[in-house]
Protein backbone atom coordinates (compact mmCIF):
# COMPACT_ATOMS: atom_id res chain seq x y z
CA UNK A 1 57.83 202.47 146.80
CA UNK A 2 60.61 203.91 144.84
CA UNK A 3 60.48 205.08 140.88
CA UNK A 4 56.88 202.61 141.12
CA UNK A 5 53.52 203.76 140.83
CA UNK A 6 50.68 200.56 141.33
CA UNK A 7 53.53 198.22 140.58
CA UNK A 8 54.36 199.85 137.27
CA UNK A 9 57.35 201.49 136.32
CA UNK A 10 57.85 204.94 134.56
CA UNK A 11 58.73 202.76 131.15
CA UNK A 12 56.05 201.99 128.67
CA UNK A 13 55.24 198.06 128.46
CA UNK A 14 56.81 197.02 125.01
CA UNK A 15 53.90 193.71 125.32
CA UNK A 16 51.07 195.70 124.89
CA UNK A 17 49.33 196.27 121.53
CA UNK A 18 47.63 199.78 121.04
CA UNK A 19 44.45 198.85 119.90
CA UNK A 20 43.67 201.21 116.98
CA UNK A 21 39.68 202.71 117.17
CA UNK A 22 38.16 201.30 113.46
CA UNK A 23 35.63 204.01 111.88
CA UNK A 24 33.12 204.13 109.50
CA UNK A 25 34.82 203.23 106.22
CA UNK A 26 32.22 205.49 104.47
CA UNK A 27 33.00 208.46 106.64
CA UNK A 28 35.85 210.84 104.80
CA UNK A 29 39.33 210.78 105.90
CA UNK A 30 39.15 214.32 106.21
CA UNK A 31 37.18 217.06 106.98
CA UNK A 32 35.39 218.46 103.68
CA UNK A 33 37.27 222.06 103.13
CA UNK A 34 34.26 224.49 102.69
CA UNK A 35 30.39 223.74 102.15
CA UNK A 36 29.20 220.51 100.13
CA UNK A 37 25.94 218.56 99.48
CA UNK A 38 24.36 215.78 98.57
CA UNK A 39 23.22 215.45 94.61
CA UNK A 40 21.27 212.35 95.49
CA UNK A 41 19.52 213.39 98.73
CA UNK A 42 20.18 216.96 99.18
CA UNK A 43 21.42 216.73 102.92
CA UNK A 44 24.24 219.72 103.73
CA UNK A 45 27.78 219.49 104.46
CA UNK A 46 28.97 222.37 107.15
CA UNK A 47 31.20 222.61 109.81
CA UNK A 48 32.20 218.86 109.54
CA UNK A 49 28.81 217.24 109.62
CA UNK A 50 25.80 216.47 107.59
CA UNK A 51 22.47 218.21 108.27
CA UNK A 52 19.62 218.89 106.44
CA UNK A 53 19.45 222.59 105.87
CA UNK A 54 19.27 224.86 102.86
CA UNK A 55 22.61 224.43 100.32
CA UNK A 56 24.60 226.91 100.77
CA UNK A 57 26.05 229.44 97.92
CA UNK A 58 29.10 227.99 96.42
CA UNK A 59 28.38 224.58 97.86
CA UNK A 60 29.87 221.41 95.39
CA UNK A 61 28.85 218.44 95.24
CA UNK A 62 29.95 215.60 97.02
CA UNK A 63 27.74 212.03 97.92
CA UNK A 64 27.02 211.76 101.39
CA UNK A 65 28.35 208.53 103.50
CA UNK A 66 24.54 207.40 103.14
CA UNK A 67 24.15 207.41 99.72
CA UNK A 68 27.07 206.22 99.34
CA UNK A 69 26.45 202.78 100.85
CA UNK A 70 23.08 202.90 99.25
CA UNK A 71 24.71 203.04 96.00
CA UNK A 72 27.16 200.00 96.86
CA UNK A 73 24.84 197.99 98.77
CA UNK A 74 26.93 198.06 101.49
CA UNK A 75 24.74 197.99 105.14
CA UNK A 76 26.15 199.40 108.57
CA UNK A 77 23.43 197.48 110.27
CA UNK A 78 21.16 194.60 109.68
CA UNK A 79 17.70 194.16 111.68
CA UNK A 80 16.43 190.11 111.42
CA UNK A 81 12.88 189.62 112.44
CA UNK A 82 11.05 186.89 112.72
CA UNK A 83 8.54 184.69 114.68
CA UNK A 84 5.17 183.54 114.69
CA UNK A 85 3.90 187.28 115.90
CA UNK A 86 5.56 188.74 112.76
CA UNK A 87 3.68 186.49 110.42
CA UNK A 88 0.01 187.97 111.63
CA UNK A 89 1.63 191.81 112.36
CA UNK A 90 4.06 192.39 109.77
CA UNK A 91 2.74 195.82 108.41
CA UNK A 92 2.85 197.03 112.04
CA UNK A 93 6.27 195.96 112.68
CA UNK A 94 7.57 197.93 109.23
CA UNK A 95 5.50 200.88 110.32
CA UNK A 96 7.28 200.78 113.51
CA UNK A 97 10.98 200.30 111.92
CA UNK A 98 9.41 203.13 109.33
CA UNK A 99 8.63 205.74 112.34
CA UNK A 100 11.85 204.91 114.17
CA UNK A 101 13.32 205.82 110.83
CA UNK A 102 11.68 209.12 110.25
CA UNK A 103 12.72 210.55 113.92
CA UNK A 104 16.28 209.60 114.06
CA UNK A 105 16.65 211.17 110.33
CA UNK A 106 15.13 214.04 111.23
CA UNK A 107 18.27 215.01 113.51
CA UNK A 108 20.57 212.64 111.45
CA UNK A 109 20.60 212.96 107.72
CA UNK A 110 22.95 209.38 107.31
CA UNK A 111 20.57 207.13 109.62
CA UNK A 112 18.26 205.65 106.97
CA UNK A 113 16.94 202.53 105.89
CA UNK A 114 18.38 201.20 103.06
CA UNK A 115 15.91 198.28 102.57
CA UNK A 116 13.53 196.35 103.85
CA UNK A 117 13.12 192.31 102.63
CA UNK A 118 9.88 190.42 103.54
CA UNK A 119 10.11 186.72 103.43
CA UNK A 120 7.91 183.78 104.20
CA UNK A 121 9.15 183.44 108.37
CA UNK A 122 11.36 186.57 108.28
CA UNK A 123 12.05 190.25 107.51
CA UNK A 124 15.34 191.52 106.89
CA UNK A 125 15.78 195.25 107.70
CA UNK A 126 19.07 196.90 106.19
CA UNK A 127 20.06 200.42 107.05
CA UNK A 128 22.99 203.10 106.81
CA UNK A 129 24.56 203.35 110.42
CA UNK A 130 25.17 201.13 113.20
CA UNK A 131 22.49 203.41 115.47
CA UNK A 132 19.20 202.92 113.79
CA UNK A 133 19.41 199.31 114.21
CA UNK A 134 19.41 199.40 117.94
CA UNK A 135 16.43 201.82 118.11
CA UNK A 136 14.74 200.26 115.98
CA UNK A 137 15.15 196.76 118.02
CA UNK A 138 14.41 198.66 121.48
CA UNK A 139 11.23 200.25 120.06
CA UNK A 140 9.97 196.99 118.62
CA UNK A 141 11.05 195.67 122.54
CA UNK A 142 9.08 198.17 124.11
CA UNK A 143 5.77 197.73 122.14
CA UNK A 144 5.17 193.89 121.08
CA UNK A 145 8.11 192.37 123.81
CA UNK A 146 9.80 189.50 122.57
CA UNK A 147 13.57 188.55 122.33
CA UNK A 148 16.04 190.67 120.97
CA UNK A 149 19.76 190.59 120.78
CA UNK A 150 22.89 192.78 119.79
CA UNK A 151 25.94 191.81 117.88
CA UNK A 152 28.42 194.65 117.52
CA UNK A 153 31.44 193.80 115.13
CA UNK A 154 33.61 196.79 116.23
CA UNK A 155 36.25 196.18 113.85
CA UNK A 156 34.21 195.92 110.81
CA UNK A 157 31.69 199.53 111.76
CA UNK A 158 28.20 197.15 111.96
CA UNK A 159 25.74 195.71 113.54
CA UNK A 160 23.11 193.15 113.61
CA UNK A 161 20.12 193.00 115.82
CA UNK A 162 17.70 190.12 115.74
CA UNK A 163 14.36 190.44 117.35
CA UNK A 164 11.93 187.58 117.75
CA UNK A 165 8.22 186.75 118.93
């Protein structure tokens, strides 16, 4: 095979659309020059992430990605529960979202629930990141069973999860 490698030439195909990687929309452009935190929650800004830790001396002020979709309503990732289980072990099921809450926080200061909606047949859990969602559908998985499902929209940074029983 001469100038070929696998059938392709050296030359780039001109047909072929580069397919750009969509982030969080809440995330900043850019890296934050220097210390910041969070007025409304108090997590830290350093070395281009959010922790919780102590503010730092000189730190300014600047709302987290969090808070900031608190503020506009604006959900990464939507949990949908519902069945006939639900109905007779709904303060369970919160508790459960609740503790899957509290341990992924713990190491990540922007996975939080935002809200959580009761209705008559179904709860509506609403929440900051597109990771939360998941672990909070596994967990609920692992301890009752049921049916649960993933729908990733890539393009659009969010997710909805739908667990049933």
């Amino acid at each position: 095979m001469s100038g070929t490698q696998g059938g392709f030439s050296g030359e780039e195909r001109s047909d072929r659309l580069i397919q750009e990687h969509v982030h969080d929309p809440y995330r900043a452009r850019k890296k934050i020059q220097g210390s910041a935190f969070c007025a409304q929650c108090d997590a830290v800004y350093e070395k281009g992430r959010w922790i919780w830790d102590e503010r730092p001396a000189g730190a300014k002020a600047e709302a987290c990605p969090a808070c900031s979709r608190i503020v506009e309503n604006q959900p990464a990732g939507v949990v949908n529960l519902s069945g006939d289980f639900l109905a007779d072990h709904n303060d369970e099921v919160i508790n459960l979202a609740r503790n899957e809450e509290e341990k992924e926080k713990g190491q990540h200061p922007l996975h939080r629930i935002m809200s959580i909606e009761e209705g008559k047949d179904a709860t509506t859990i609403t929440t900051t990141d597109i990771h939360l969602p998941r672990r909070i559908g596994e967990a609920l998985k692992s301890a009752y069973g049921g049916d649960l499902d993933y729908h990733y929209e890539e393009e659009a940074y969010f997710i909805r999860v739908n667990w049933s029983r």
